[in-house]
C-alpha atoms as a PDB file:
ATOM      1  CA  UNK A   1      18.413   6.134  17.294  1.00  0.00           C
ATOM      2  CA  UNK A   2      20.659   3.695  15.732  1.00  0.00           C
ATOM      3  CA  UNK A   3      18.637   1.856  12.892  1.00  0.00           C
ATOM      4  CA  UNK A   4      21.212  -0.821  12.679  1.00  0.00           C
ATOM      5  CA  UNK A   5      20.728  -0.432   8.449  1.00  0.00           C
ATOM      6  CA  UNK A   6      24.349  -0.470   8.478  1.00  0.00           C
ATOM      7  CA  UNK A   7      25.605  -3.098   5.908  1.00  0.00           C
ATOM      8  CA  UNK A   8      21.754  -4.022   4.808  1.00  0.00           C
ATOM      9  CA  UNK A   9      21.432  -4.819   1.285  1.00  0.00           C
ATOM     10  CA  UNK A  10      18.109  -2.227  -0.473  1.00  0.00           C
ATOM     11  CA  UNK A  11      16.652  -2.771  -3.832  1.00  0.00           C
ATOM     12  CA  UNK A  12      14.827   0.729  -4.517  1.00  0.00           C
ATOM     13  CA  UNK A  13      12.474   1.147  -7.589  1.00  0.00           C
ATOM     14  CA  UNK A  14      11.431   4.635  -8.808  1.00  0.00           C
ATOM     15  CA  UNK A  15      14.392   6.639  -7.672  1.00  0.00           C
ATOM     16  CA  UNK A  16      14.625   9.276 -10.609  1.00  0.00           C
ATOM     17  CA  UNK A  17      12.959  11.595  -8.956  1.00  0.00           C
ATOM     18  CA  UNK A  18      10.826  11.921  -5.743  1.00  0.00           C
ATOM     19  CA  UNK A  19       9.978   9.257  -2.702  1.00  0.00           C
ATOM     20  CA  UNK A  20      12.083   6.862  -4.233  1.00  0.00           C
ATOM     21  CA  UNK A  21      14.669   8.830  -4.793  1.00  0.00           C
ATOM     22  CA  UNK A  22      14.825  10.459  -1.749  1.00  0.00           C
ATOM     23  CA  UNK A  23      14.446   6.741   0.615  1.00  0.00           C
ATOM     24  CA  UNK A  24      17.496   5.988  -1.203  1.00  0.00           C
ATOM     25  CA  UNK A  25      19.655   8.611  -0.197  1.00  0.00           C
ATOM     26  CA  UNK A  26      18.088   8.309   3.604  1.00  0.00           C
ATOM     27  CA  UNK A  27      18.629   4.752   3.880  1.00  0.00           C
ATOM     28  CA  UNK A  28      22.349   5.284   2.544  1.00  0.00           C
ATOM     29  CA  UNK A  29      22.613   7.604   5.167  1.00  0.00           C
ATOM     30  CA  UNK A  30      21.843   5.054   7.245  1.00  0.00           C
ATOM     31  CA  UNK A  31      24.677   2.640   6.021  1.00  0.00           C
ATOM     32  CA  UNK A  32      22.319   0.829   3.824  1.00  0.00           C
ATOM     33  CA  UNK A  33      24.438  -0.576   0.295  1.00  0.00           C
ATOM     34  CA  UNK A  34      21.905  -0.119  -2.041  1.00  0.00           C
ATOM     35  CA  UNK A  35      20.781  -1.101  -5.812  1.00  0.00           C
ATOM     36  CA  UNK A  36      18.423   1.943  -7.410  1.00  0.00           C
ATOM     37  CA  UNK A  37      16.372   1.009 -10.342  1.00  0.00           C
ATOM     38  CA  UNK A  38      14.869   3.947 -12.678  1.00  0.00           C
ATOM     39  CA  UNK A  39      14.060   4.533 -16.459  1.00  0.00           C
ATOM     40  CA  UNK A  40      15.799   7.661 -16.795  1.00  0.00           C
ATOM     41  CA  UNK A  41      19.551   6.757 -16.385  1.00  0.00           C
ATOM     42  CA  UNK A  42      21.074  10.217 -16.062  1.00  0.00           C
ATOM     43  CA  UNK A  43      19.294  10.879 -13.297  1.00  0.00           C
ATOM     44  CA  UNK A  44      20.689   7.842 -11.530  1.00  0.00           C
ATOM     45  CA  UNK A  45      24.056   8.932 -12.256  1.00  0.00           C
ATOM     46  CA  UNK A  46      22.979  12.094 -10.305  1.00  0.00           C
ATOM     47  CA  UNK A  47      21.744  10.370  -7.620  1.00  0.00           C
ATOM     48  CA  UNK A  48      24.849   8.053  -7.067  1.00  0.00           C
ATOM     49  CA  UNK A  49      26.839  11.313  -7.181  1.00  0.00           C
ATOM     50  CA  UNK A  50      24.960  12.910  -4.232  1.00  0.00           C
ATOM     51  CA  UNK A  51      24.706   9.493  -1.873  1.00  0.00           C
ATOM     52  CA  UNK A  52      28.484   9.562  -2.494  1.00  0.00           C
ATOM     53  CA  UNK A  53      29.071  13.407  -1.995  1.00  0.00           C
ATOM     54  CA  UNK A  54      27.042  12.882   1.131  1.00  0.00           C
ATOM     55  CA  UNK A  55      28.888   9.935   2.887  1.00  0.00           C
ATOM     56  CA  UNK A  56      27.456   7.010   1.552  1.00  0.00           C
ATOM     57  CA  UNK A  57      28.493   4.238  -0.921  1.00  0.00           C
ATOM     58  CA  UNK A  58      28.347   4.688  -3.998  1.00  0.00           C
ATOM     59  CA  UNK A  59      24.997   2.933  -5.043  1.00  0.00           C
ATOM     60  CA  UNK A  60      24.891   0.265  -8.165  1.00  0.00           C
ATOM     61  CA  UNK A  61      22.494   1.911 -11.035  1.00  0.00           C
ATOM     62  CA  UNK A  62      20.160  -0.184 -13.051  1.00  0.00           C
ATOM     63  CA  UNK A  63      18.696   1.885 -15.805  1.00  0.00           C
ATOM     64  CA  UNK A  64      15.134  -0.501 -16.275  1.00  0.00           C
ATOM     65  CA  UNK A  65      11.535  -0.120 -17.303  1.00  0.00           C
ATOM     66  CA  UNK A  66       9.902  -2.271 -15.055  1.00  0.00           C
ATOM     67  CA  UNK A  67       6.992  -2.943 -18.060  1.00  0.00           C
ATOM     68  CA  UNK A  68      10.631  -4.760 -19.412  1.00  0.00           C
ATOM     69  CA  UNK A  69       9.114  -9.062 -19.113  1.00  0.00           C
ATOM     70  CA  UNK A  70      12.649  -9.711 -17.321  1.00  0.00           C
ATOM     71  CA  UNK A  71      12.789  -6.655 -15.705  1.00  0.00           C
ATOM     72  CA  UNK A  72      12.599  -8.522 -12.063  1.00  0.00           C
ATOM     73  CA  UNK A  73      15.152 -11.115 -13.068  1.00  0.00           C
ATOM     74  CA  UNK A  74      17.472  -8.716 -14.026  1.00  0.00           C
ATOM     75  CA  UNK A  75      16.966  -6.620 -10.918  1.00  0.00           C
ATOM     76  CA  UNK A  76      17.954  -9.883  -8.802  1.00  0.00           C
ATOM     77  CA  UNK A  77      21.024 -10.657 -10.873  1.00  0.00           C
ATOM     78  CA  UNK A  78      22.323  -7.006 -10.867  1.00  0.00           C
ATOM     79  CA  UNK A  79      21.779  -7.093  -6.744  1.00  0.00           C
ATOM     80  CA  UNK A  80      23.101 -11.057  -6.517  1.00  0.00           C
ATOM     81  CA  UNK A  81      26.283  -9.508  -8.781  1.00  0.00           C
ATOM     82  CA  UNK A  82      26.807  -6.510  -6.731  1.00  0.00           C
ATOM     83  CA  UNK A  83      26.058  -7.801  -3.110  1.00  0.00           C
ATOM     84  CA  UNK A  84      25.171 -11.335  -2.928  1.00  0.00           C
ATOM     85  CA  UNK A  85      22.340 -11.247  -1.672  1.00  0.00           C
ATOM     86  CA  UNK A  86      19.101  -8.656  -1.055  1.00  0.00           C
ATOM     87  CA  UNK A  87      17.470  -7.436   2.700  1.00  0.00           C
ATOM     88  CA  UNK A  88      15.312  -4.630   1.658  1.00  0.00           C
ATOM     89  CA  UNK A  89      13.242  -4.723  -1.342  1.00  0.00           C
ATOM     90  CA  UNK A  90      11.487  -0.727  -1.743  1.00  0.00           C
ATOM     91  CA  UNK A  91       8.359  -1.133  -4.314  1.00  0.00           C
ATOM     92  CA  UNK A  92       8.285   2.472  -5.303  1.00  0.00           C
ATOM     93  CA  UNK A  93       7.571   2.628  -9.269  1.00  0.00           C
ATOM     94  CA  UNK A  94       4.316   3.375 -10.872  1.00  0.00           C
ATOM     95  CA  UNK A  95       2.050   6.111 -11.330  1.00  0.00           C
ATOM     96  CA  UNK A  96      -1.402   7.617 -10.972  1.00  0.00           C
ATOM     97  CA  UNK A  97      -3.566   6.610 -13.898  1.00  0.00           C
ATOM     98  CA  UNK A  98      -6.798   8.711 -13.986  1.00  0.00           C
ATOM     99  CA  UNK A  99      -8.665   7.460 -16.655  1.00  0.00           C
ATOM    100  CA  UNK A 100     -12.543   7.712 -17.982  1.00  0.00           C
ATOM    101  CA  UNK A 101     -14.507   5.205 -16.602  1.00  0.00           C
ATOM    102  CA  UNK A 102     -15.271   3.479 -19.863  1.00  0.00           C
ATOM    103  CA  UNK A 103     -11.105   3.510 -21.150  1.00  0.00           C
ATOM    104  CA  UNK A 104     -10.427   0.078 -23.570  1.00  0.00           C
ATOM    105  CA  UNK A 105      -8.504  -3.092 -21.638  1.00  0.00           C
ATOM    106  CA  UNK A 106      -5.370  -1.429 -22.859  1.00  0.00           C
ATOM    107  CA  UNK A 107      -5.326   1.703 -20.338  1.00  0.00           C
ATOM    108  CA  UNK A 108      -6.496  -0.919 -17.479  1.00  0.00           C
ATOM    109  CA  UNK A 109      -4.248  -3.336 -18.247  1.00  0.00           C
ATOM    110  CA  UNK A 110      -1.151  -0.970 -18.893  1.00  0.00           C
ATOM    111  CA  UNK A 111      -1.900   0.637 -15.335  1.00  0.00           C
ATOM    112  CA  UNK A 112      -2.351  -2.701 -13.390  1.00  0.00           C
ATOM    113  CA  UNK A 113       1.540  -4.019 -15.149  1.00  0.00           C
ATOM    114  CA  UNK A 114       3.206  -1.368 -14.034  1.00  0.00           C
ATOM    115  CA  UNK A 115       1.223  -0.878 -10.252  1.00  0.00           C
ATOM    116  CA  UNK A 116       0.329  -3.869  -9.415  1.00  0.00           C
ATOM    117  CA  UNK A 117       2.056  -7.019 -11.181  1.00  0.00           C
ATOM    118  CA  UNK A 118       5.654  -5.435 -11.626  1.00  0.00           C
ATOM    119  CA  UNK A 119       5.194  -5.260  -7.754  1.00  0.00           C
ATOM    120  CA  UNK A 120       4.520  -8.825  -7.308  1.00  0.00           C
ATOM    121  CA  UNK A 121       7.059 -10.223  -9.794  1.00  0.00           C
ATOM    122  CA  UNK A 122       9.797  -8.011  -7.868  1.00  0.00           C
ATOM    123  CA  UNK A 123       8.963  -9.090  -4.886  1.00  0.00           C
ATOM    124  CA  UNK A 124       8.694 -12.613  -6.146  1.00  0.00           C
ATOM    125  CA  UNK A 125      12.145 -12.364  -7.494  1.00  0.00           C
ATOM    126  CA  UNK A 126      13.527 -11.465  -4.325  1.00  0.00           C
ATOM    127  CA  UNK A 127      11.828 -13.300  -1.439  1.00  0.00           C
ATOM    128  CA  UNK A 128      12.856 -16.484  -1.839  1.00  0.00           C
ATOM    129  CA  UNK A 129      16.427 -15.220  -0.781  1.00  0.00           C
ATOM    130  CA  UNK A 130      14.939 -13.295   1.855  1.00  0.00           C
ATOM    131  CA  UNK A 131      12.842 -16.692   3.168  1.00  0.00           C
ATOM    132  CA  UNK A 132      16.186 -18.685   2.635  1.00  0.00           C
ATOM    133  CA  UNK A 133      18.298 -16.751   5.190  1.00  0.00           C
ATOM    134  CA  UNK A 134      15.302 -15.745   7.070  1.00  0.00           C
ATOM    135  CA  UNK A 135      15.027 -11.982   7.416  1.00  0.00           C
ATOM    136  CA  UNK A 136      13.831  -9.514   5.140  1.00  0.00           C
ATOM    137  CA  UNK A 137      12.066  -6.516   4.633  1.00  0.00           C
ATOM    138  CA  UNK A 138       9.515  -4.836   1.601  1.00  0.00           C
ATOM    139  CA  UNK A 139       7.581  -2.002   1.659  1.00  0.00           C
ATOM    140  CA  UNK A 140       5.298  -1.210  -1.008  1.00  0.00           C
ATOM    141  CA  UNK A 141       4.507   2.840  -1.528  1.00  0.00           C
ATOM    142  CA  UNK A 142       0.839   3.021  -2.614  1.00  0.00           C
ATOM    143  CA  UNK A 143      -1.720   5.587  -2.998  1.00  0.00           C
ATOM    144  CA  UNK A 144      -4.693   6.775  -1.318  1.00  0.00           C
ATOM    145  CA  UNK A 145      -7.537   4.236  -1.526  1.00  0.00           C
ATOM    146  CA  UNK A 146     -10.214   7.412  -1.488  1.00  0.00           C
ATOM    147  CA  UNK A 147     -10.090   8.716  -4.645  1.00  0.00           C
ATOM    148  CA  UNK A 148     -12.095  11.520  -6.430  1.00  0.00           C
ATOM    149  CA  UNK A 149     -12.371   9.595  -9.705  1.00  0.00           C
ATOM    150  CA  UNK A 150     -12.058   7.036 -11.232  1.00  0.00           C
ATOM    151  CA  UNK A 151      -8.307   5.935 -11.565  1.00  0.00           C
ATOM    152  CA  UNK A 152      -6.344   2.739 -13.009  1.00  0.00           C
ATOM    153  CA  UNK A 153      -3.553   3.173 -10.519  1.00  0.00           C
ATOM    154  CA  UNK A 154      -5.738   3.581  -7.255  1.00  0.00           C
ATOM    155  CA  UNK A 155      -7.569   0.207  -8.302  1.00  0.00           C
ATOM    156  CA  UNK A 156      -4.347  -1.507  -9.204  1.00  0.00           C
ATOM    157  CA  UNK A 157      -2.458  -0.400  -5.767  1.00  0.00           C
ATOM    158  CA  UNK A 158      -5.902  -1.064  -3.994  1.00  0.00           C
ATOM    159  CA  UNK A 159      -4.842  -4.650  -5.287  1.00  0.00           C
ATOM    160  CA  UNK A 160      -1.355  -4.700  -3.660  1.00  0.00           C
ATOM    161  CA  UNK A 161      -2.828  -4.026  -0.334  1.00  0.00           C
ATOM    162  CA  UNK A 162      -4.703  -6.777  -0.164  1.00  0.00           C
ATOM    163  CA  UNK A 163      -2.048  -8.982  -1.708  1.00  0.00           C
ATOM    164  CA  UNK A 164       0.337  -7.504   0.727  1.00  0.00           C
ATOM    165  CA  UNK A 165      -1.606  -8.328   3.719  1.00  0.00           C
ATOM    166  CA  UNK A 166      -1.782 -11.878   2.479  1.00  0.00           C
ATOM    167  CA  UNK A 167       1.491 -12.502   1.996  1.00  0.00           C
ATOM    168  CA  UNK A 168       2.477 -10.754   5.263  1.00  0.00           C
ATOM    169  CA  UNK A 169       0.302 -14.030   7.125  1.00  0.00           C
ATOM    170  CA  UNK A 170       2.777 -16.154   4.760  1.00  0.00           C
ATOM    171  CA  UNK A 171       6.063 -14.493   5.258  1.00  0.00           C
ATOM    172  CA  UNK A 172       6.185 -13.750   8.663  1.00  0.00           C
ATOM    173  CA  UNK A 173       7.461 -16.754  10.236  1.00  0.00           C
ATOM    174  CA  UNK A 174      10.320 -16.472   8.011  1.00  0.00           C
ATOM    175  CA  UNK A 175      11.522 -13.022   9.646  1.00  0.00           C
ATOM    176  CA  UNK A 176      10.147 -11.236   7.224  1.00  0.00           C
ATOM    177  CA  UNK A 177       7.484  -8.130   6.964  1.00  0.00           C
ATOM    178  CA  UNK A 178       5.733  -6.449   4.085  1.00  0.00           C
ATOM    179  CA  UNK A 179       3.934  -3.394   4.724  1.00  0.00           C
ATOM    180  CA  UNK A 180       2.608  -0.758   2.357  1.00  0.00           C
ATOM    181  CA  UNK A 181       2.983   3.384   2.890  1.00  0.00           C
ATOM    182  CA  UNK A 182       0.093   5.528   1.275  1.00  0.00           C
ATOM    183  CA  UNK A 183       1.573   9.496   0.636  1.00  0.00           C
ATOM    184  CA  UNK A 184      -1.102  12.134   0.642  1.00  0.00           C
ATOM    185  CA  UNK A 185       0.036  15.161  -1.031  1.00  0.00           C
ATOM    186  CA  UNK A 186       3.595  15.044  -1.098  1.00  0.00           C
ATOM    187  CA  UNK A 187       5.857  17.479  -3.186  1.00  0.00           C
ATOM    188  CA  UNK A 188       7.116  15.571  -6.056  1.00  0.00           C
ATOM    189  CA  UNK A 189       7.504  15.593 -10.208  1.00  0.00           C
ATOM    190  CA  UNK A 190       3.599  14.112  -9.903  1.00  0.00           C
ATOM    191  CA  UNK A 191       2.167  16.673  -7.563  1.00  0.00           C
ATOM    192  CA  UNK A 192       3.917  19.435  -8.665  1.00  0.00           C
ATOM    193  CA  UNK A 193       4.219  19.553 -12.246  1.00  0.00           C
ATOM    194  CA  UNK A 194       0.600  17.333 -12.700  1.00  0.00           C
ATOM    195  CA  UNK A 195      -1.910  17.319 -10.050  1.00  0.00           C
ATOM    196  CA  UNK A 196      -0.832  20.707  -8.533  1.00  0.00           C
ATOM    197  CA  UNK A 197       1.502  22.980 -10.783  1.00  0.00           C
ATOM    198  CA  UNK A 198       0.629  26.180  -8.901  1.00  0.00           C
ATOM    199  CA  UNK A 199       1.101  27.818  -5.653  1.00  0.00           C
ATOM    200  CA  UNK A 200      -2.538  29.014  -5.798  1.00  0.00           C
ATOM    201  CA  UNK A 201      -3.941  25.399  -6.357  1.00  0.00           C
ATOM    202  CA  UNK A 202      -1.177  23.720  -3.959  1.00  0.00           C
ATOM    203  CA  UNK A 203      -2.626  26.459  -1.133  1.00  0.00           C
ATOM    204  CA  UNK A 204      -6.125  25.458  -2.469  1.00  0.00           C
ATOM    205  CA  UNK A 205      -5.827  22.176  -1.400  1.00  0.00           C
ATOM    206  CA  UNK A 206      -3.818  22.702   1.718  1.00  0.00           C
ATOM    207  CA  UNK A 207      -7.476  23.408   2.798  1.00  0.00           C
ATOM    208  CA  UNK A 208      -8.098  19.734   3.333  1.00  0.00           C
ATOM    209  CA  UNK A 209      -5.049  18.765   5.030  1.00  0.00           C
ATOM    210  CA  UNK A 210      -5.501  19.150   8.768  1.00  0.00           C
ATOM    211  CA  UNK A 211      -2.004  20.028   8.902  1.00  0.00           C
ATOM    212  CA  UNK A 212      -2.752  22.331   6.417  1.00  0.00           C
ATOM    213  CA  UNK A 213       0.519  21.484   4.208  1.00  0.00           C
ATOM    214  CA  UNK A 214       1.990  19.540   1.896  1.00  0.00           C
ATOM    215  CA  UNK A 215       4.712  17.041   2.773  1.00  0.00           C
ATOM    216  CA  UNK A 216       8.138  16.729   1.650  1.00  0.00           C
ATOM    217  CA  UNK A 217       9.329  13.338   0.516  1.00  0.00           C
ATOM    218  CA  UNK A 218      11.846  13.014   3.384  1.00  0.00           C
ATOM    219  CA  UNK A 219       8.523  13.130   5.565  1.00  0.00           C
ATOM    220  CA  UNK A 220       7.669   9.161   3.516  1.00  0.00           C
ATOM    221  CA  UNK A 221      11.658   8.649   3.817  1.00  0.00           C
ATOM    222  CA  UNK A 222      12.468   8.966   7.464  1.00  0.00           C
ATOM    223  CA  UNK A 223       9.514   6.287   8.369  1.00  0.00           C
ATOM    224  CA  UNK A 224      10.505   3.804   5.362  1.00  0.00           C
ATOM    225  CA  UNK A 225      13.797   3.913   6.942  1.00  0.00           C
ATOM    226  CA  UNK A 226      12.676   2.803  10.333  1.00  0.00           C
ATOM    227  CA  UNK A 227       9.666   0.198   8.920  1.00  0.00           C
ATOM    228  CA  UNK A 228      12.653  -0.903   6.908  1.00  0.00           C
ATOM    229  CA  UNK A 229      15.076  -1.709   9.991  1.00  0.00           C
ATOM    230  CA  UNK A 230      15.518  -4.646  12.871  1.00  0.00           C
ATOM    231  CA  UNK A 231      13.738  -1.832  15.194  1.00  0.00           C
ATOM    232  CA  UNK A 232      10.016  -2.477  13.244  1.00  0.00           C
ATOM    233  CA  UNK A 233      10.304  -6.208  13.506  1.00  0.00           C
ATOM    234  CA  UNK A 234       6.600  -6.268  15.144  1.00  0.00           C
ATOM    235  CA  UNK A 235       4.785  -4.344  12.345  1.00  0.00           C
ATOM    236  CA  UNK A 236       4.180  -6.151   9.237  1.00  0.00           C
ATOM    237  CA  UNK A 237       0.890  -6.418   6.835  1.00  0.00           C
ATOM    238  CA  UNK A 238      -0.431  -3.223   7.594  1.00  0.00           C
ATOM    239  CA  UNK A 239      -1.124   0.126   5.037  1.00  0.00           C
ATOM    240  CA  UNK A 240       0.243   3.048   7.143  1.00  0.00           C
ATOM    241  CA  UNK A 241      -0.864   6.731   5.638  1.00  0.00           C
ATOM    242  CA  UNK A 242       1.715   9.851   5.395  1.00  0.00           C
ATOM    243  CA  UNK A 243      -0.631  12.591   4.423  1.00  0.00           C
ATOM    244  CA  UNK A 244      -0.988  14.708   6.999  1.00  0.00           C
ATOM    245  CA  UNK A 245      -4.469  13.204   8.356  1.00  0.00           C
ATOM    246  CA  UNK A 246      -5.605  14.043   5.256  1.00  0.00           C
ATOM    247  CA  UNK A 247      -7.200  10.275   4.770  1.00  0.00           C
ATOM    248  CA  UNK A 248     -10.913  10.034   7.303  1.00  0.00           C
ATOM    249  CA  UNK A 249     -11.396   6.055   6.387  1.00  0.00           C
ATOM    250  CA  UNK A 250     -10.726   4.334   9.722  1.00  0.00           C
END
């Protein structure tokens, strides 16, 4: 299936290492042109070096810490520079915060910046281009919304679900959808080296996935790519989970 991506114009956040790393390389394969926006610039340079090896332009790097106050400005006037203009926005930055349930303000508030409000200010940054020539698409990878403790990050992305669904009754007249991607277990630096950093407990808690397996982040890839293209125009404000049916809330 063609995706028609060819020539689009992505923003991706969070592309060091992981999901985000690994949408950008699929939706270059796809003939997407595409800005990636990470802390840690050598891996950037790394990534560039395989889109390229692989087929696909050379992305434009933006070495960023999204906690940065004009972090979102200078996303859209790196993207403006470089392309002129911005189709695909790909919320993928932040982190799980598990925190005690009595933690200060700070640990709250330093979770919420960097899962919840960098999110809006991106998107913020960008839409108004996307509303101007009226198409656009921005996906916002999320979290599970069941957790087993008490964590900053799952309150703070519980937050951009519900903001997403109301700005996907605002947006979509103007061509444009938002929708929101929850990963279950899925192998990257966060799940392997934190949550899960051996085989024995990664086989542990392949008990509770009905598939009985983690996921690979080209599993969360391949469907960004198509929620992402002119083939999902009719799906917008909804929270679609990649876990492996791991999830029971219905």
């Amino acid at each position: 299936m063609d995706l028609e991506l060819s020539g689009k114009i992505a923003v991706v956040t969070g592309t060091s290492v992981g999901l985000g790393r690994e949408i950008a390389k699929v939706l270059a394969a796809e003939g997407a042109r595409t800005l990636v926006v990470a802390r840690r610039a050598n891996l950037l340079t790394t990534l560039q070096d395989e889109i390229e090896r692989a087929g696909g332009a050379r992305p434009v790097a933006l070495p960023l810490d999204l906690h940065t106050p004009d972090a979102p400005a200078r996303i859209r006037d790196a993207a403006l520079s470089a392309y002129g203009r911005v189709d695909i926005l790909i919320n993928n930055a932040g982190g799980s915060r598990p925190i005690p349930w009595d933690s200060p303000d700070a640990a709250w508030d330093e979770s919420f910046s960097i899962n919840f409000t960098a999110v809006r200010r991106t998107t913020q940054a960008l839409l108004l281009g996307m509303i101007e020539r009226r198409w656009g698409r921005i996906l916002c990878v999320t979290g599970s919304a069941e957790p087993s403790g008490v964590n900053a990050a799952v309150a703070a992305k519980a937050g951009v679900h519900a903001w997403a669904k109301g700005l996907s009754r605002e947006i979509g007249r103007n061509g444009i959808t938002i929708n929101c991607l929850s990963p279950g277990r899925v192998h990257s630096e966060q799940i392997d080296q934190r949550l899960h950093p051996t085989p024995e407990s990664q086989a542990e808690f392949a008990r509770n996935i009905p598939l009985g397996y983690f996921g690979d982040p080209s599993d969360v890839a391949f469907l960004a790519a198509f929620l992402c293209s002119p083939k999902a125009r009719y799906i917008t404000g909804e929270r679609i989970h990649v876990d492996g049916g791991l999830h029971r809330a219905v």
